[in-house]
Protein backbone atom coordinates (compact mmCIF):
# COMPACT_ATOMS: atom_id res chain seq x y z
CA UNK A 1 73.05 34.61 109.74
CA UNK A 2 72.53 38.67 108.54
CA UNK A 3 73.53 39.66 111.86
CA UNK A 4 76.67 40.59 111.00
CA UNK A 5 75.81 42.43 107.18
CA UNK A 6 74.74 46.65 107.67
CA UNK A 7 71.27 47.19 107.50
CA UNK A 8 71.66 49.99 105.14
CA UNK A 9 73.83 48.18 102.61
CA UNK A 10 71.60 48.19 98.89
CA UNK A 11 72.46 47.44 95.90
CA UNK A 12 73.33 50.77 94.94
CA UNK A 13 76.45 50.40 97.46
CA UNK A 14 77.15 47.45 96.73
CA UNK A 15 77.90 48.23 92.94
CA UNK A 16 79.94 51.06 94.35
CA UNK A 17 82.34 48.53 96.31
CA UNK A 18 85.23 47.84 93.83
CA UNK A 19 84.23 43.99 92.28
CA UNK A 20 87.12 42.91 94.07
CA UNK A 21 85.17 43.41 97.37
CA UNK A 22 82.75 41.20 96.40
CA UNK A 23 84.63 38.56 96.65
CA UNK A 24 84.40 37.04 93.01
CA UNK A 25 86.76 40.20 93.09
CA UNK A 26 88.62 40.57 96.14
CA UNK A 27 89.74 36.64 95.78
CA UNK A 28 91.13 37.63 92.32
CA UNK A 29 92.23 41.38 91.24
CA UNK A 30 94.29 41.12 94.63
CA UNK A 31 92.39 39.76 94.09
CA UNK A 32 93.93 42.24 90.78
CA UNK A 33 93.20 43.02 87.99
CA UNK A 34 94.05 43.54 75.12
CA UNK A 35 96.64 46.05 73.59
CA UNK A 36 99.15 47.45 76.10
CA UNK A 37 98.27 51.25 76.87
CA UNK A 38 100.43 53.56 74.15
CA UNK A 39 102.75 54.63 76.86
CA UNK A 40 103.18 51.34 78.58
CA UNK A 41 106.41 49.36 78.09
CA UNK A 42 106.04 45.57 77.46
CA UNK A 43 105.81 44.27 80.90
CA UNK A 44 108.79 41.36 80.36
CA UNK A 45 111.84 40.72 82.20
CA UNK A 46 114.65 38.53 82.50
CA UNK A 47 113.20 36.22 86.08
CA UNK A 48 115.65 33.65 85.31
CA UNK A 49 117.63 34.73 88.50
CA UNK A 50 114.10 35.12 90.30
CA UNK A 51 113.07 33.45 93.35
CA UNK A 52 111.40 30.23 92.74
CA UNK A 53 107.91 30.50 94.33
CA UNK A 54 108.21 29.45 98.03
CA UNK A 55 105.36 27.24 99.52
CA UNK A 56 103.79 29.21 102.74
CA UNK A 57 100.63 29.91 104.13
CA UNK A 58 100.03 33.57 105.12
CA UNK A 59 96.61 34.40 107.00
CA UNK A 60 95.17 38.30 106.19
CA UNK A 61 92.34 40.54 107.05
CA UNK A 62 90.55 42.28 104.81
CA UNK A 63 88.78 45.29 106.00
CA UNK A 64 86.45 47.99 104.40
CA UNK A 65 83.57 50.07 105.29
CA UNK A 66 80.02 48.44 105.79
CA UNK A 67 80.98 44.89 105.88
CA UNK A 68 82.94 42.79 108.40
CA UNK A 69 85.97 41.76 108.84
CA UNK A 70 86.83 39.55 105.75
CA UNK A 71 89.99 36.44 106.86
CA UNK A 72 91.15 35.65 104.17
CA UNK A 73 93.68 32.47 103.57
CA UNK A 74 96.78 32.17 100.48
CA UNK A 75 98.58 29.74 100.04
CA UNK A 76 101.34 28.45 97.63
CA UNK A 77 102.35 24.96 98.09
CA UNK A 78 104.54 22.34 95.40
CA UNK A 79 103.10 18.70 93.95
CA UNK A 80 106.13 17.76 91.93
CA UNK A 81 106.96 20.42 89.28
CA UNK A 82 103.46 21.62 89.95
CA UNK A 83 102.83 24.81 91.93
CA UNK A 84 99.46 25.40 93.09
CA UNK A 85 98.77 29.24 94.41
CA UNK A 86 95.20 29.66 96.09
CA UNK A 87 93.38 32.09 97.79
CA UNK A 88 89.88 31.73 100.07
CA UNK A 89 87.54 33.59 101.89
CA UNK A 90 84.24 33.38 103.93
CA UNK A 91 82.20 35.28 106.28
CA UNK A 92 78.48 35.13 107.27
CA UNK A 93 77.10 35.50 103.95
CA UNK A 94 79.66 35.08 101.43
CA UNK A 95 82.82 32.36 100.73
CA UNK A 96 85.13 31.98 97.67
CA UNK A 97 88.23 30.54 96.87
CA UNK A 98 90.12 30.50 93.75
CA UNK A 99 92.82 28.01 92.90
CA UNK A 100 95.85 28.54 90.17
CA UNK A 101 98.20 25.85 88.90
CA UNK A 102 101.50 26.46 86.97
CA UNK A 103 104.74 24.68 86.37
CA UNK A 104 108.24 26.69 86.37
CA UNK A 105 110.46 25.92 83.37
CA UNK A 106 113.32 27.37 82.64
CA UNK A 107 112.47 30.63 84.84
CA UNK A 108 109.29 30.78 83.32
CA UNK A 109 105.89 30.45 84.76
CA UNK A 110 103.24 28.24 82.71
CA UNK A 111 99.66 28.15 83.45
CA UNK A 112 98.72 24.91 84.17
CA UNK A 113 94.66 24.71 84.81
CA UNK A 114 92.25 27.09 87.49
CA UNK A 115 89.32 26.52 89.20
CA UNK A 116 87.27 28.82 91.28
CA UNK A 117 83.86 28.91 93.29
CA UNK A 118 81.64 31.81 94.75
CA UNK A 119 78.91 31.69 96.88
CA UNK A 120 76.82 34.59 97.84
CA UNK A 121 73.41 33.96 100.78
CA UNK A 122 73.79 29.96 99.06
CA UNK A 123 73.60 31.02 95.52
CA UNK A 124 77.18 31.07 93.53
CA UNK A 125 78.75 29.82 90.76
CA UNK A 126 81.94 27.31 89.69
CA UNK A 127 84.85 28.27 86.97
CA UNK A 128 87.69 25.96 85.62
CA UNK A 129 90.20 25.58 83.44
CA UNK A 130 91.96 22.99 82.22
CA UNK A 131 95.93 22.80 81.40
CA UNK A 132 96.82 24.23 77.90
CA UNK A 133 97.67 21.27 75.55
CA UNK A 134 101.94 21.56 75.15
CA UNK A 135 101.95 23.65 72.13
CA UNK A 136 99.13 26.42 73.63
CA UNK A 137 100.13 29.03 75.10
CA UNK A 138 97.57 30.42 77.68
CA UNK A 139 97.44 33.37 79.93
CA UNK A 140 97.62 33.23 83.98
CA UNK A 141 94.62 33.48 85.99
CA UNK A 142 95.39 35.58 88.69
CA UNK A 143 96.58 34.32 91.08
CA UNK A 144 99.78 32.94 89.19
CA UNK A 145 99.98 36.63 88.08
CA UNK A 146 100.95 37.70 91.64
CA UNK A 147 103.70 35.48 91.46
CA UNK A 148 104.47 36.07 88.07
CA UNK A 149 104.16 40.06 89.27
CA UNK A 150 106.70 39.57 92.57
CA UNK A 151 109.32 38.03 90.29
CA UNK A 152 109.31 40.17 87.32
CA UNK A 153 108.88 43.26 89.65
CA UNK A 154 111.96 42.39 91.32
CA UNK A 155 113.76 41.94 87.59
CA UNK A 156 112.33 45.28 86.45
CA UNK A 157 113.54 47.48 89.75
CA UNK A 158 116.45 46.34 89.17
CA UNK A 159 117.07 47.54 85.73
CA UNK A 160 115.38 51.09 86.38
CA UNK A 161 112.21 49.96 84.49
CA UNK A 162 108.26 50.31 84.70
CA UNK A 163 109.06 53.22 87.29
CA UNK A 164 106.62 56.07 88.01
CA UNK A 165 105.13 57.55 85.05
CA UNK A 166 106.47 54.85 82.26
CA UNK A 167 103.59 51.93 83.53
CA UNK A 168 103.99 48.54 83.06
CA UNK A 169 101.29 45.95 81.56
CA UNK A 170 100.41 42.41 82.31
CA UNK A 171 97.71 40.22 80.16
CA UNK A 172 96.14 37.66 82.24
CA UNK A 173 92.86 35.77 82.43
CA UNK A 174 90.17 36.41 84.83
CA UNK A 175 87.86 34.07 86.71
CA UNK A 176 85.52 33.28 83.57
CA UNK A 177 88.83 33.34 81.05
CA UNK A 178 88.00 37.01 79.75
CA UNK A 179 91.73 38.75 78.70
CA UNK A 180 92.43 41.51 81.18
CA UNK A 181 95.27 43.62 81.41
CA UNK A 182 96.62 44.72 84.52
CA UNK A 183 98.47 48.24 84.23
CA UNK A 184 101.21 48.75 87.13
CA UNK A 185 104.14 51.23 88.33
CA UNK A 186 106.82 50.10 90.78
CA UNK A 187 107.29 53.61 93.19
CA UNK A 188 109.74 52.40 95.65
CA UNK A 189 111.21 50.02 97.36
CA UNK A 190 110.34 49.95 101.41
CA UNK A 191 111.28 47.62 104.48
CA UNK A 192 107.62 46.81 106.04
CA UNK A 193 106.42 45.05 109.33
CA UNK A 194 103.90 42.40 109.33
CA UNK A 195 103.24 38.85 110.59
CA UNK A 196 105.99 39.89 113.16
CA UNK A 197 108.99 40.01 110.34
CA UNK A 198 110.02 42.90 108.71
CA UNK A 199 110.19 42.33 104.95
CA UNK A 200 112.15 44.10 102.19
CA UNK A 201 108.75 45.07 99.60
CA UNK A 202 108.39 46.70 96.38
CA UNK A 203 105.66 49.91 96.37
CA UNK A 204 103.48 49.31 93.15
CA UNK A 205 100.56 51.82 92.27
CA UNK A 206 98.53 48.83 90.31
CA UNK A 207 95.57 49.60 88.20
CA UNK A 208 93.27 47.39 85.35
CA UNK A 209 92.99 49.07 81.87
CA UNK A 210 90.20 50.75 81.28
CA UNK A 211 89.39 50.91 84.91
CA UNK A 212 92.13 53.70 85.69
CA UNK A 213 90.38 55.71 88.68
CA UNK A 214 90.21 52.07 90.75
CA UNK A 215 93.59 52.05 92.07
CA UNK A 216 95.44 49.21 94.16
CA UNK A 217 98.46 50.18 95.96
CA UNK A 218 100.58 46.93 96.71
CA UNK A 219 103.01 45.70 98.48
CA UNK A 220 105.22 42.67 97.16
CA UNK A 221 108.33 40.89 99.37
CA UNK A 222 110.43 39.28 96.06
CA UNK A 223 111.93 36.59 98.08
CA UNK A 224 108.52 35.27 98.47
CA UNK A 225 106.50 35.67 95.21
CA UNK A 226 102.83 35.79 95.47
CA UNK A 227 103.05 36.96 99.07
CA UNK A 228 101.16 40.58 99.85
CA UNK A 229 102.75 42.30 102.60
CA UNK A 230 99.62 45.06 102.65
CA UNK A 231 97.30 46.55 99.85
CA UNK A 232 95.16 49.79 99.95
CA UNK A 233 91.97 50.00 97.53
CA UNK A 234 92.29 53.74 96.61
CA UNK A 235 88.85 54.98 94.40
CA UNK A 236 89.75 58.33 92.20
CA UNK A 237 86.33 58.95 90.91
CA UNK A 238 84.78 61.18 93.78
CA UNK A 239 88.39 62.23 94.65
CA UNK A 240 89.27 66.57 93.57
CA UNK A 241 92.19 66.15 90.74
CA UNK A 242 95.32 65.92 91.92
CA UNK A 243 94.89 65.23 95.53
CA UNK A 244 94.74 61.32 96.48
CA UNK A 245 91.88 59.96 98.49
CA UNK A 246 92.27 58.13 100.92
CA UNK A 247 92.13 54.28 101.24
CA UNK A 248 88.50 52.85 101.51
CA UNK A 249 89.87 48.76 101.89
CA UNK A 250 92.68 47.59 102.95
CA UNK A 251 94.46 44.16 103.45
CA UNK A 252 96.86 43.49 105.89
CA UNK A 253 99.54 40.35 106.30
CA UNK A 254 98.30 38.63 110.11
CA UNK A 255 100.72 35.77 109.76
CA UNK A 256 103.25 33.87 107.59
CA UNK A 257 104.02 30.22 107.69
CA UNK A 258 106.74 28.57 106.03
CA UNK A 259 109.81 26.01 105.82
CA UNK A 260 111.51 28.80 104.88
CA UNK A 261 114.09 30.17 107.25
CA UNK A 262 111.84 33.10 109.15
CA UNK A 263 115.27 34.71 109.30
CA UNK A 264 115.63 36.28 106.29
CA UNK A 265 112.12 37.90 104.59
């Protein structure tokens, strides 16, 4: 069964591997990722005009240096008025999944209850969340803040905000319901091929607060929020000032399923 892990991964490497390559990570800061950052706008926008979240089931890879190949399943699919937007993983050694729920009212996302599981050589650990009672307001885990990302993205390149070098902010709650804050620019807007479609995508440069020299470069399709079209781990620590390194991980968008029309990404 440790066929397939490098013989000279240690744990020194391993805490170099941005958490979200360890799964508990990758599954969330995408698998992203307080007090807003002095220079940061408010990261809210008028998604009333958004897309609704689409249910679909998109199939990536994950790659990155010294491990295998990691497959890694999303999905967003609709009970109701409840959305449900999950993401899981396994390989030889390692699974995880985490699981989001969240109702849309009146153009607005509202966490609805999480659960997530990691397992690393048999040994992990379980996390949940229940709904909020109706007068709580509660953060989203993460993976309701892709969604909530693709459609307020959308809203904000639109309007000429949270561009390059005016950042962005977004509070959300990780897997054991810490308060993160995810820090993000929108740099462009880009047609991209994947899955055999070509997709119109918002560029974001994404980073968390306090963790500024871990970069995620991401791309979103806003007709179908929550979907990643690619994303490039990019590590500024080791990198000379000014120049920018190149990608260590990368995910890339294998295949899209949908009711959707596949006519019009």
């Amino acid at each position: 069964m440790l066929a397939l892990v490098p013989r000279r991964i240690h744990w020194t490497r391993l805490r170099r591997i941005p958490s979200p390559c360890r799964l508990n990570g990758w599954l969330g800061a995408m698998l992203l990722g307080s007090a807003l950052l002095s220079t940061a706008q408010q990261a809210s926008a008028d998604v009333s005009s958004a897309e609704s979240p689409v249910p679909f089931t998109a199939q990536y890879t994950l790659v990155l240096d010294g491990w295998p190949d990691v497959p890694i399943t999303q999905r967003i699919s609709q009970s109701g008025e409840l959305y449900i937007a999950s993401m899981e993983a396994s390989i030889k050694v390692a699974s995880g999944y985490e699981q989001g729920r969240f109702l849309l009212k009146e153009g607005q996302l509202q966490p609805a209850g999480y659960r997530s599981g990691y397992r690393l050589a048999g040994i992990g650990k379980d996390y949940s969340r229940e709904a909020p009672e109706p007068d709580e307001t509660l953060l989203p885990d993460r993976q309701t803040l892709l969604v909530l990302l693709s459609q307020q993205a959308d809203a904000q390149w639109a309007a000429g905000s949270c561009l390059t070098g005016a950042p962005c902010a977004l509070e959300y709650l990780d897997h054991k319901g810490r308060t993160r804050t995810l820090m993000y620019e929108i740099q462009a807007q880009e047609s991209r091929v994947a899955a055999g479609q070509t997709f119109r995508t918002l560029r974001l440069d994404t980073w968390r607060k306090h963790r500024d020299q871990k970069h995620y470069r991401l791309w979103l399709a806003p007709r179908w929020p929550g979907l990643m079209v690619a994303l490039d781990y990019l590590d500024y620590e080791d990198s000379p000032a000014g120049e920018v390194p190149k990608r260590s991980a990368h995910l890339t968008l294998d295949r899209l399923s949908s009711s959707r029309r596949q006519a019009s990404p």
